[in-house]
Protein backbone atom coordinates (compact mmCIF):
# COMPACT_ATOMS: atom_id res chain seq x y z
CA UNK A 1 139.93 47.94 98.65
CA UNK A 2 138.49 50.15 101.32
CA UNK A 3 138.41 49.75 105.30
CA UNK A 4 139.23 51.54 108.76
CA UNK A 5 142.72 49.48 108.67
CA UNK A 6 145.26 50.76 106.75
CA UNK A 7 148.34 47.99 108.08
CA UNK A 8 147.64 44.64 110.18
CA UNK A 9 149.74 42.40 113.12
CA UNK A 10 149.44 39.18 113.41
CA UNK A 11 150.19 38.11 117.12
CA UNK A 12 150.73 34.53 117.13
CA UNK A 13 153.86 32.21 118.37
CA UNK A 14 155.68 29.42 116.68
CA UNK A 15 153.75 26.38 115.25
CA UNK A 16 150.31 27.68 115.91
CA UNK A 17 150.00 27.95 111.66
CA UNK A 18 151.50 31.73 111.50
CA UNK A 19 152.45 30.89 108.26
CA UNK A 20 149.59 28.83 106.65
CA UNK A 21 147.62 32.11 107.67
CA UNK A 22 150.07 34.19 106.43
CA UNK A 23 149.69 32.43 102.71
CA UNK A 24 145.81 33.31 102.93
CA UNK A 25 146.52 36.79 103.85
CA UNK A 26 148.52 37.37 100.70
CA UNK A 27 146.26 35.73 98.88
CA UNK A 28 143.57 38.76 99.36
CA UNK A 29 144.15 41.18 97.22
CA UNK A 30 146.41 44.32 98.13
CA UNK A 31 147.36 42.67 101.04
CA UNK A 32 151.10 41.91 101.88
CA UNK A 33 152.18 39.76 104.94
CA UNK A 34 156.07 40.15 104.96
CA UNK A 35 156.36 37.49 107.99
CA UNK A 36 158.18 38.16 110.92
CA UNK A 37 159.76 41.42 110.22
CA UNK A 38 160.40 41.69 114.07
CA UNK A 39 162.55 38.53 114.69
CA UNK A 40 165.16 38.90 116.50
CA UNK A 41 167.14 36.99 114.46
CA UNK A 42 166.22 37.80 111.03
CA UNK A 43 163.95 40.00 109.26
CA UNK A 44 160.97 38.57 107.50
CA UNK A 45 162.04 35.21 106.34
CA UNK A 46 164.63 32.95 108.03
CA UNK A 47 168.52 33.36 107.30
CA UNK A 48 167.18 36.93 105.77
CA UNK A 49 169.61 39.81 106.89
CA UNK A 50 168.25 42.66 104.88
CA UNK A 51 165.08 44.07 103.93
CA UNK A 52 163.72 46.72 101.25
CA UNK A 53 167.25 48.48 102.05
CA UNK A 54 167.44 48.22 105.73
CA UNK A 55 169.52 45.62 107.75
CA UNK A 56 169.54 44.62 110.65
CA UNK A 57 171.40 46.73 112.49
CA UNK A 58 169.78 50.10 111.25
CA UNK A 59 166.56 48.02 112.25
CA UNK A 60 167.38 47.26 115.87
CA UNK A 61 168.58 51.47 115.64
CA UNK A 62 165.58 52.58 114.48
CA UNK A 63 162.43 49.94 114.59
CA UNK A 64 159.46 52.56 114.28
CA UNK A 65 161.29 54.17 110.80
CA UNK A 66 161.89 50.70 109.67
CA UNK A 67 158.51 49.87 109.85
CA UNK A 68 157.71 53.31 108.71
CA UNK A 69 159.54 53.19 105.49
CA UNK A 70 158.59 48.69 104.78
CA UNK A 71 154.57 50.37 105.00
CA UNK A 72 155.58 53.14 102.54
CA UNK A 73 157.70 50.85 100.00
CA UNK A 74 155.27 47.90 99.99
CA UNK A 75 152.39 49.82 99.85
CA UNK A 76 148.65 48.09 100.37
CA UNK A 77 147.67 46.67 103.45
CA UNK A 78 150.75 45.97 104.64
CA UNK A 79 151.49 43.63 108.00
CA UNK A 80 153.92 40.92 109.52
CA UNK A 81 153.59 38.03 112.41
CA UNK A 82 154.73 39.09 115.81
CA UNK A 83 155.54 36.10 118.88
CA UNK A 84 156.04 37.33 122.57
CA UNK A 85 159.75 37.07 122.11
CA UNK A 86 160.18 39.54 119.45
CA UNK A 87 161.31 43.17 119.55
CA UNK A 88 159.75 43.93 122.89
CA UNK A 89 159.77 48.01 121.60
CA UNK A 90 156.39 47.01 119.20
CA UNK A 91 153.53 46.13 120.98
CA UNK A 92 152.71 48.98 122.64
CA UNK A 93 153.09 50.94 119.40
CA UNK A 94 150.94 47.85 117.03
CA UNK A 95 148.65 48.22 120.57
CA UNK A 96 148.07 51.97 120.59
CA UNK A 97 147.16 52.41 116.71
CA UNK A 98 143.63 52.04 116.19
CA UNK A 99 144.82 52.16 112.57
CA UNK A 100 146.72 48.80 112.49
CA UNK A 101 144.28 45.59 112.96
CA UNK A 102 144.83 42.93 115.02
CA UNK A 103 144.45 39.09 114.69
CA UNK A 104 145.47 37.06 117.47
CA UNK A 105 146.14 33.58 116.34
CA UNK A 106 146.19 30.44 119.15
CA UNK A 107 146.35 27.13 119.13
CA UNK A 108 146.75 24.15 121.74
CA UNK A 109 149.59 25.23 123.67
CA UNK A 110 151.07 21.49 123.88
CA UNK A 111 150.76 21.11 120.65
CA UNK A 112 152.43 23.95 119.72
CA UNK A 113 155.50 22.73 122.14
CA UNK A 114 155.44 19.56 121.19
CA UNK A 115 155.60 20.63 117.31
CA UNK A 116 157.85 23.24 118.11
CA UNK A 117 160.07 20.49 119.59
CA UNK A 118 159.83 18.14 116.07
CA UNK A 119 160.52 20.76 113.89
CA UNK A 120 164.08 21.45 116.07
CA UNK A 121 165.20 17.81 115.71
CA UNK A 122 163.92 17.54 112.17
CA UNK A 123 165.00 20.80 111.01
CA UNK A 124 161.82 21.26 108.74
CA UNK A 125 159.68 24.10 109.30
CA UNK A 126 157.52 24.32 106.74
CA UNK A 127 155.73 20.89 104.28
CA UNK A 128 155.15 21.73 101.38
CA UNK A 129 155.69 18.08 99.78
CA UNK A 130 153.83 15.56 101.78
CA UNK A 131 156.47 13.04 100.65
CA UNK A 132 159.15 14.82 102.11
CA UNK A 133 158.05 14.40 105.67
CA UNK A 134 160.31 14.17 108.31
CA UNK A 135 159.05 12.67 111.47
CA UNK A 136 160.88 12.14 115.06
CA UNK A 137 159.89 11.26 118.49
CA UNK A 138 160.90 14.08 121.08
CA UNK A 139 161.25 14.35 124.65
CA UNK A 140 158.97 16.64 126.66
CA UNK A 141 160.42 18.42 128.89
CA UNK A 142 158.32 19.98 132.13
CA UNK A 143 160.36 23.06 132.94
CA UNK A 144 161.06 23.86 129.14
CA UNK A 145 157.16 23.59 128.55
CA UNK A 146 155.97 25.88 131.68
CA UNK A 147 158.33 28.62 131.26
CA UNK A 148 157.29 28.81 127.50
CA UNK A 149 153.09 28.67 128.78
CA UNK A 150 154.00 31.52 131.38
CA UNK A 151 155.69 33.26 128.37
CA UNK A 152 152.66 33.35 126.12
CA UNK A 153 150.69 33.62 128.71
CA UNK A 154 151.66 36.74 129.73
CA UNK A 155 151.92 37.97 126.37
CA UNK A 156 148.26 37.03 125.74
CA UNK A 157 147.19 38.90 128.77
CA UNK A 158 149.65 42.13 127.53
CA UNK A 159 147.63 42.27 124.41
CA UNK A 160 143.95 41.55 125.74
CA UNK A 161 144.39 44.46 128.54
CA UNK A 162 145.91 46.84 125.74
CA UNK A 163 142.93 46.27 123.55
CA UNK A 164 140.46 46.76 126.89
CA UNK A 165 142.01 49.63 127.72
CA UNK A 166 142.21 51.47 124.09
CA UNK A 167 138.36 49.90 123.33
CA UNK A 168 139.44 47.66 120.19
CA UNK A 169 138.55 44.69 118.85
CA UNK A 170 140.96 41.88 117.63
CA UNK A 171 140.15 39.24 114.75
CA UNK A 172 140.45 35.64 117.02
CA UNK A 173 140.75 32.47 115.83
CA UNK A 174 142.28 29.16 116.38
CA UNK A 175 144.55 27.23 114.86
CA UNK A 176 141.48 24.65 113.64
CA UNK A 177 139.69 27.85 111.79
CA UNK A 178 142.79 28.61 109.46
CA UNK A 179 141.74 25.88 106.67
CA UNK A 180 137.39 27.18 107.28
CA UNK A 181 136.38 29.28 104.54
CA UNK A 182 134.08 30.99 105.95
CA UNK A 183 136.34 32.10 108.58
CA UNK A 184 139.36 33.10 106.06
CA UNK A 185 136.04 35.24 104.39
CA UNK A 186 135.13 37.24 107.69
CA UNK A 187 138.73 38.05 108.47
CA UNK A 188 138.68 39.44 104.78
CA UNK A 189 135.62 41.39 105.60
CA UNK A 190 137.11 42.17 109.25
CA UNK A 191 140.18 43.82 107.58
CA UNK A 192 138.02 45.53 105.18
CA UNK A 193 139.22 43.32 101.88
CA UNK A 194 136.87 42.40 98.83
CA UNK A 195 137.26 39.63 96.51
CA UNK A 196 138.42 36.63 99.45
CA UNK A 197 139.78 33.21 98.09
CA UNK A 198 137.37 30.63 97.30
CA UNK A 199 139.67 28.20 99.04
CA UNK A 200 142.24 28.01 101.98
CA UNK A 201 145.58 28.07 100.54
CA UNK A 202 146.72 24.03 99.85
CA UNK A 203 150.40 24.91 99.23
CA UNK A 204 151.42 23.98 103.11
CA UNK A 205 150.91 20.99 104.49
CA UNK A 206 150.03 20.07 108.18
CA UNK A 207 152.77 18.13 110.38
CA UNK A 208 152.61 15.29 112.45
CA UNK A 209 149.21 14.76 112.29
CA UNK A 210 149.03 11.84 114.82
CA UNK A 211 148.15 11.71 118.68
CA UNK A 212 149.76 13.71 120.95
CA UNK A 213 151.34 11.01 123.00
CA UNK A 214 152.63 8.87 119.72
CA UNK A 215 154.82 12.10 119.46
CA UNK A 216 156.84 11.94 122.41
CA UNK A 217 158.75 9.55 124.02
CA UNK A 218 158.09 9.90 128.10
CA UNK A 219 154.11 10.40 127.75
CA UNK A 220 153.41 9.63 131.25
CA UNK A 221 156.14 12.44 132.28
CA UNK A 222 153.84 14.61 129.86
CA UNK A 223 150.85 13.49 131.26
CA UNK A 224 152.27 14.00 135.04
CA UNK A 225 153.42 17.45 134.48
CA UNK A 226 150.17 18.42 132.88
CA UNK A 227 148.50 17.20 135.95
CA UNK A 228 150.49 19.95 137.84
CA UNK A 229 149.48 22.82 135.91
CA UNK A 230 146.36 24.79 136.89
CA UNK A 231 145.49 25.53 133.15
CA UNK A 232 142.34 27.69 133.97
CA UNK A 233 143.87 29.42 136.86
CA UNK A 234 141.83 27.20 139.62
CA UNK A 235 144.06 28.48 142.05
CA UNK A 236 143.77 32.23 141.04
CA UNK A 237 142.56 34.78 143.40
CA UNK A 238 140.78 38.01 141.45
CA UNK A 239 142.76 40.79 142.65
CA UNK A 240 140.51 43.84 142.47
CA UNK A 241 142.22 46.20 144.85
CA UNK A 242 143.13 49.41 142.78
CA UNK A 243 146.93 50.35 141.67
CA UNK A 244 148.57 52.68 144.05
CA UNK A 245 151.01 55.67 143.24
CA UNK A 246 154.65 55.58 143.93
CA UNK A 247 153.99 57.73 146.98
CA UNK A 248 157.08 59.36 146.50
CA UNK A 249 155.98 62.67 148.86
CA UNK A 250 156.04 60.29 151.90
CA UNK A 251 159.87 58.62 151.26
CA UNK A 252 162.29 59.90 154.29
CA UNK A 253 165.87 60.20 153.70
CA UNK A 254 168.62 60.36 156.28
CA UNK A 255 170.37 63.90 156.63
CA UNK A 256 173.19 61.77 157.64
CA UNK A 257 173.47 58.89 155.50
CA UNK A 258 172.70 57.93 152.06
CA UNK A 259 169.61 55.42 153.35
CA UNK A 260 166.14 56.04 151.78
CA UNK A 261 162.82 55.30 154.13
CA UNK A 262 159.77 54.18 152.04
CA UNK A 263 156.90 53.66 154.69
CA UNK A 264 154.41 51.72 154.16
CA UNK A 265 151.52 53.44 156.11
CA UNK A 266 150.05 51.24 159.18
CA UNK A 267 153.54 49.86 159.60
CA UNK A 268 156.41 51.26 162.57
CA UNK A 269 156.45 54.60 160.65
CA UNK A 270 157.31 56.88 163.91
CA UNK A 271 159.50 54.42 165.10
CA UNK A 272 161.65 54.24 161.68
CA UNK A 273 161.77 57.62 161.33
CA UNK A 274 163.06 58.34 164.80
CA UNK A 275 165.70 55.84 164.10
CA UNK A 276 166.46 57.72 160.22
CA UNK A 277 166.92 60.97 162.16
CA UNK A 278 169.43 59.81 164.76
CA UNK A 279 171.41 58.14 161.93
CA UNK A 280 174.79 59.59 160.70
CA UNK A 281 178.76 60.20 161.60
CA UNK A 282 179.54 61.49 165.27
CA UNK A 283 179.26 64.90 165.10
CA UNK A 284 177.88 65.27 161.99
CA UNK A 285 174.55 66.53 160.55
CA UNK A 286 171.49 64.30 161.64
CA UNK A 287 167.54 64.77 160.85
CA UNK A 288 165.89 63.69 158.03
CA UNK A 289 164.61 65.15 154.54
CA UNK A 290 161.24 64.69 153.50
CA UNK A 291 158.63 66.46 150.69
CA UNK A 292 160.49 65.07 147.16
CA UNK A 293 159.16 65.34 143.81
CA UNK A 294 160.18 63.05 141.14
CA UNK A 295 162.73 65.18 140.44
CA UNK A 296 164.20 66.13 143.84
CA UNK A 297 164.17 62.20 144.20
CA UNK A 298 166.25 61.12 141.05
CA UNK A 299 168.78 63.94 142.33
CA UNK A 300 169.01 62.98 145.59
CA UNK A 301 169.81 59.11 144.30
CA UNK A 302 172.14 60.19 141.84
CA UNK A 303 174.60 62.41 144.22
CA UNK A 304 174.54 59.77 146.66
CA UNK A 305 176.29 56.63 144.79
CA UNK A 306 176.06 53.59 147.02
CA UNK A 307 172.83 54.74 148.99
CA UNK A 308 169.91 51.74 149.95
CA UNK A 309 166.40 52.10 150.07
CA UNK A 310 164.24 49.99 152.68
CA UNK A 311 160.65 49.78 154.12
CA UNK A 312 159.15 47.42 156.64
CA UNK A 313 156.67 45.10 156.75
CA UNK A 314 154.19 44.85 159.48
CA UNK A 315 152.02 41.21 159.89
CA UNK A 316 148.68 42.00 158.53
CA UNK A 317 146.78 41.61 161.61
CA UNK A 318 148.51 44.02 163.74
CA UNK A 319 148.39 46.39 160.63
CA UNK A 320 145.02 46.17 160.67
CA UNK A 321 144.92 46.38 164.57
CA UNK A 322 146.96 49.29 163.90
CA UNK A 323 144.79 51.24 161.12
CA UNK A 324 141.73 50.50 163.33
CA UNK A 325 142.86 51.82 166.61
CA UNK A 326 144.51 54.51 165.46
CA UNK A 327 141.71 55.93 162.73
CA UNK A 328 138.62 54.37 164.07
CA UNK A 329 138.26 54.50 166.98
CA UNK A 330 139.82 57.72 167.60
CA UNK A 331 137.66 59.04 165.08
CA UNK A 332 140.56 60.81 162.63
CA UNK A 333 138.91 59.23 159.50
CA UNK A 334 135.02 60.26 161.37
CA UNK A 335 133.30 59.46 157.75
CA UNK A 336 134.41 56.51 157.21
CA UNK A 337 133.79 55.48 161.05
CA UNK A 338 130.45 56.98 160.73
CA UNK A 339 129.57 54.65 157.87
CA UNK A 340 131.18 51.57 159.79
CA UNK A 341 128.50 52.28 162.32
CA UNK A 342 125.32 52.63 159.87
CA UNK A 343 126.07 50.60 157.11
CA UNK A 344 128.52 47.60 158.66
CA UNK A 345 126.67 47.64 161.97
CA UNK A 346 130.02 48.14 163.59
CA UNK A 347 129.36 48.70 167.83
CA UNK A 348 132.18 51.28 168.56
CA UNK A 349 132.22 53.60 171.80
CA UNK A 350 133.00 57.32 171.30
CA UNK A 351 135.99 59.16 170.57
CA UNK A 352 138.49 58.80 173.53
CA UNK A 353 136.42 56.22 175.22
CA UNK A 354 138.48 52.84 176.42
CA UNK A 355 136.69 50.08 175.30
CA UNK A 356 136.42 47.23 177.37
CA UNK A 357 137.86 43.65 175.77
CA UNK A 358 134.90 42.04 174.67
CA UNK A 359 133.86 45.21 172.89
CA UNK A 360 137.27 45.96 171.30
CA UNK A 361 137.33 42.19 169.82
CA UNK A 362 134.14 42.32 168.48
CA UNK A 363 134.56 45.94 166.85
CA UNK A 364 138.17 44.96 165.07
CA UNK A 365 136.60 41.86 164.05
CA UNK A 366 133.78 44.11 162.53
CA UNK A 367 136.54 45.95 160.98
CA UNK A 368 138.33 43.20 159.57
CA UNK A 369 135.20 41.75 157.27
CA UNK A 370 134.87 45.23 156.10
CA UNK A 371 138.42 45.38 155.31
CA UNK A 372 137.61 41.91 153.16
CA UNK A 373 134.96 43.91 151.05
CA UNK A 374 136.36 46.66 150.98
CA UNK A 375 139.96 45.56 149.63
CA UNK A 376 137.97 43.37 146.79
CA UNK A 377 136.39 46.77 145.64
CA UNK A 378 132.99 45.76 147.17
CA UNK A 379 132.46 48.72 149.14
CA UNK A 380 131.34 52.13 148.28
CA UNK A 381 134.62 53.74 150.69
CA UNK A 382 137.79 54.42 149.50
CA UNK A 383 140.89 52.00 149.93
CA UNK A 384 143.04 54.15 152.89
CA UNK A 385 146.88 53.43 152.42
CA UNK A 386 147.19 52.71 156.46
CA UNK A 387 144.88 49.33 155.41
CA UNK A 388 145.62 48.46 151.67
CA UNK A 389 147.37 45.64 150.96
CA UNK A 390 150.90 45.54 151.74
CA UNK A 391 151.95 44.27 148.55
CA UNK A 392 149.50 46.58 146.05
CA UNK A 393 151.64 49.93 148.20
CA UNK A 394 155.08 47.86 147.26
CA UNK A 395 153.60 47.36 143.74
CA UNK A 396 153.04 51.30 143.26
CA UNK A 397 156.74 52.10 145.02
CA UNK A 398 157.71 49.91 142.12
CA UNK A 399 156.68 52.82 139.95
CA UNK A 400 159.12 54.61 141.06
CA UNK A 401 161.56 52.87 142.56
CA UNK A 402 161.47 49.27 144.28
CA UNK A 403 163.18 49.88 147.82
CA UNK A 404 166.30 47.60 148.02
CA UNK A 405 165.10 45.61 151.14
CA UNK A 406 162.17 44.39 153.28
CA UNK A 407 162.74 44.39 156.54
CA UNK A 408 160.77 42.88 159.37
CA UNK A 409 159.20 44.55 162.07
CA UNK A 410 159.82 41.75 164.34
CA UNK A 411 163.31 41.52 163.50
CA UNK A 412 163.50 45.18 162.78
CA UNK A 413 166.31 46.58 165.27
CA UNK A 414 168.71 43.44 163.39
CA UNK A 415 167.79 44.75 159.98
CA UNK A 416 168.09 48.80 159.95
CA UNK A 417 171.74 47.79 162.14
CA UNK A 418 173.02 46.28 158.84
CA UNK A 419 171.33 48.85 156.97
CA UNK A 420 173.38 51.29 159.21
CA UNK A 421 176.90 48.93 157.95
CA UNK A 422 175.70 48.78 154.41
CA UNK A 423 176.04 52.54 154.17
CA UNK A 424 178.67 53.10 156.76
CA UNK A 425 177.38 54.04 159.90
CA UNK A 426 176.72 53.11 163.76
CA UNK A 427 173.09 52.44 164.16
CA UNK A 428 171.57 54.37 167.11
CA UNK A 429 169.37 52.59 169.54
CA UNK A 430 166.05 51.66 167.96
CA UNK A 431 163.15 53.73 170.45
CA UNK A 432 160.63 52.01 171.55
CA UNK A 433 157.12 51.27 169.82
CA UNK A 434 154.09 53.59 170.48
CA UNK A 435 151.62 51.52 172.39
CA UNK A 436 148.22 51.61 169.89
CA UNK A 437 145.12 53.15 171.58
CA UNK A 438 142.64 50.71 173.42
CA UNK A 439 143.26 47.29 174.67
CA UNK A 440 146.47 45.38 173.07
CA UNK A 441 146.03 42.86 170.19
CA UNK A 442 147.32 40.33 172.28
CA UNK A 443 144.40 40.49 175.15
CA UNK A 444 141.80 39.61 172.30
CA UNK A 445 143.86 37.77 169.79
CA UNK A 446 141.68 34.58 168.89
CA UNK A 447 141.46 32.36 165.92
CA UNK A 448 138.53 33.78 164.58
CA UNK A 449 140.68 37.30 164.06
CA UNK A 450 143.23 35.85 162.08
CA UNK A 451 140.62 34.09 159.76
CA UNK A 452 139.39 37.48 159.19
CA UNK A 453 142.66 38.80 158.45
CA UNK A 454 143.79 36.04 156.28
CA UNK A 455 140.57 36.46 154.46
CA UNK A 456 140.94 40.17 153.97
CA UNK A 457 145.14 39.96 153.58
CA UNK A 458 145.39 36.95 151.61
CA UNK A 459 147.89 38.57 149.08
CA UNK A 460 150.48 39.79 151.85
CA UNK A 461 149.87 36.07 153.95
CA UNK A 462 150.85 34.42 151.00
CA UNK A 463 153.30 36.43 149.44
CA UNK A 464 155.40 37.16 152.18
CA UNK A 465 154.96 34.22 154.16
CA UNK A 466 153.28 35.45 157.13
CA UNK A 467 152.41 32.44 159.93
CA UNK A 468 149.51 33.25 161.92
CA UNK A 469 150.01 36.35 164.32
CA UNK A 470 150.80 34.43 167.04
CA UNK A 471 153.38 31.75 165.90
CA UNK A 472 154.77 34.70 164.17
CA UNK A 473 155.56 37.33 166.85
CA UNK A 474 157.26 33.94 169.16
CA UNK A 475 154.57 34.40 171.58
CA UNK A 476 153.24 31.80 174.00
């Protein structure tokens, strides 16, 4: 035997024919699948406690040397099935080794359930007697059967970005092509194996070979909750905006109180921190601390037991309103301005100019369909954090720490005051908000706007709920 792979995973999940593969593969020669050596509840085989000389306790201590020393004891090509809910430690170990081959088994997800669901009231697993067939009618059950698709599902997606990302190639096939021999030949040339089976295996036997809807007994429930599901992701929106950092030089921390700031950029930033540095005992030390590392972060958490972490959402239209007033047409980000004007035909007046109403309305809304392309990676310019989505800048504080609340700018003097109690101070008076350069979103505010916003925003609309800008600021 000679090939690239020198040990194989099979990724599969329960009653998809795991182990009607699994008797091919050891029916190649020098080839050992040990079944599901991973399972939480057993090792290998079912009711099976110990393995080779490990249990499995020293197995849940030490899962890399287990499956260090079952390679080097069985010796061969050596592999095992893997499902989404086993040892969650593996897969990005079986991911990262170019050495260890993949095959990603699938099969009908509602059949899988609805076999999956037989084989608990029968208690047979496995046929290997045709005679010995134990049938039973089950009940499908909606919840039960979308939590397990958004399991797999996710584990699917785990497996096919891992592979992108590390530029391998997995062995695919359905549950159909298990019992093709010409299939069962090219994985044996795929894992680099001479001298395949003439034949499938014909030991197993297949269960419950009738229709779908003879199985169970509420079909039309089945077929109603089916009808909910948006199985090819109909209601999907690509996401293409780019992963953010943690941003963890930006975080603000009280002097005088254990309460973190994490601002997201375009939002009341000034306004916050003014509050942060005013915050603290009578009499005691005020100001705030800024410029952490990692580090200097997981230190300052750690001596301060009890602390809170916050940030504040901002609707996405004045955000926007915000970012463009503020950089744009004040000229602090002048390349990016400069390409509005030549390549987005943006009309903008000059630097320190006061733009009249009409001309302000028409620039932002300018701004706000190149804020659509650009957010969906379809422009040549960089993402700037004072206009990214709202939710991609929470999803990269998430890399270092989610903050423990999301406040409200339009409830924001309410929130930071039981911020102030949580940690065990009197909140200061919250100062006034800066007033944005050029005319005010509300003397231009039209429908049209928030189109474009919700067109560029959709994430951060939907996600946190936002009405439209008006409705949600209570205005008239």
């Amino acid at each position: 035997m000679a090939g690239r792979f020198t040990s194989f995973v099979v990724f599969a999940e329960m009653r998809t024919g795991s182990n009607y593969l699994e008797a091919n593969l050891n029916a190649l020669p020098g080839v050992a699948c040990l079944g599901e050596l991973f399972n939480p509840h057993f090792i290998g085989r079912l009711n099976q406690t110990e393995f080779l000389g490990w249990s499995m306790a020293q197995r849940e201590a030490d899962p890399l040397g287990f499956l260090a020393d079952v390679r080097r004891q069985t010796g061969g090509l050596v592999g095992f099935r893997f499902f989404h809910d086993h040892d969650p430690r593996l897969p990005e170990v079986l991911l990262g080794d170019p050495a260890c081959a993949k095959i990603v088994l699938r099969r009908n997800p509602l059949e899988s359930y609805v076999s999956w669901k037989i084989a608990q009231e029968t208690g047979q697993w496995k046929l290997t007697n045709a005679k010995a067939l134990r049938s039973a009618r089950v009940r499908f059950d909606p919840p039960e059967f979308e939590a397990m698709l958004a399991a797999q599902a996710a584990f699917q997606h785990e497996i096919r970005h891992a592979l992108q990302v590390t530029g391998q190639a997995a062995f695919a096939l359905d549950y159909e092509d298990i019992r093709d021999t010409g299939v069962l030949a090219g994985l044996a040339a795929f894992l680099g194996v001479e001298g395949a089976p003439v034949a499938p295996d014909q030991t197993l036997k297949k269960q419950n070979p009738e229709d779908l809807t003879r199985k169970v007994v509420n079909p039309e429930e089945m077929a109603a909750a089916l009808a909910r599901i948006d199985r090819f992701g109909l209601g999907h929106s690509p996401d293409f905006e780019p992963a953010r950092g943690a941003a963890i030089p930006q975080v603000l921390a009280a002097r005088g109180a254990a309460l973190l700031f994490l601002p997201l950029r375009g939002g009341p930033e000034a306004q916050v921190a003014d509050w942060l540095a005013r915050l603290g005992p009578p009499g005691g030390e005020t100001g705030v601390e800024t410029g952490f590392t990692q580090k200097t972060l997981r230190q300052w958490r750690r001596a301060r037991p009890g602390h809170r972490s916050f940030t504040v959402l901002r609707h996405p239209l004045d955000r926007a309103h915000h970012a463009f007033c503020e950089l744009i047409l004040t000229g602090r980000l002048a390349e990016i301005r400069a390409t509005l004007i030549r390549l987005y035909k943006l009309r903008l007046p000059d630097p320190g100019e006061m733009p009249d109403e009409a001309q302000h309305r028409e620039g932002f809304l300018g701004f706000l369909r190149f804020l659509k392309l650009n957010l969906a990676g379809q422009t040549g310019l960089r993402i700037d954090p004072h206009w990214a989505s709202q939710s991609a800048v929470l999803q990269g504080f998430a890399r270092g720490q989610a903050p423990d609340a999301l406040l409200r700018e339009d409830r924001l003097a309410e929130g930071l005051a039981w911020l102030a109690t949580e940690v065990g101070v009197a909140s200061p008076p919250l100062p006034p908000a800066p007033q944005p350069q050029g005319p005010a979103l509300a003397a231009i505010y039209d429908a049209a706007l928030e189109e474009a916003a919700r067109e560029a925003y959709g994430r951060d609309y939907v996600g946190f709920g936002f009405a439209d800008w008006r409705d949600d600021k209570g205005r008239d």
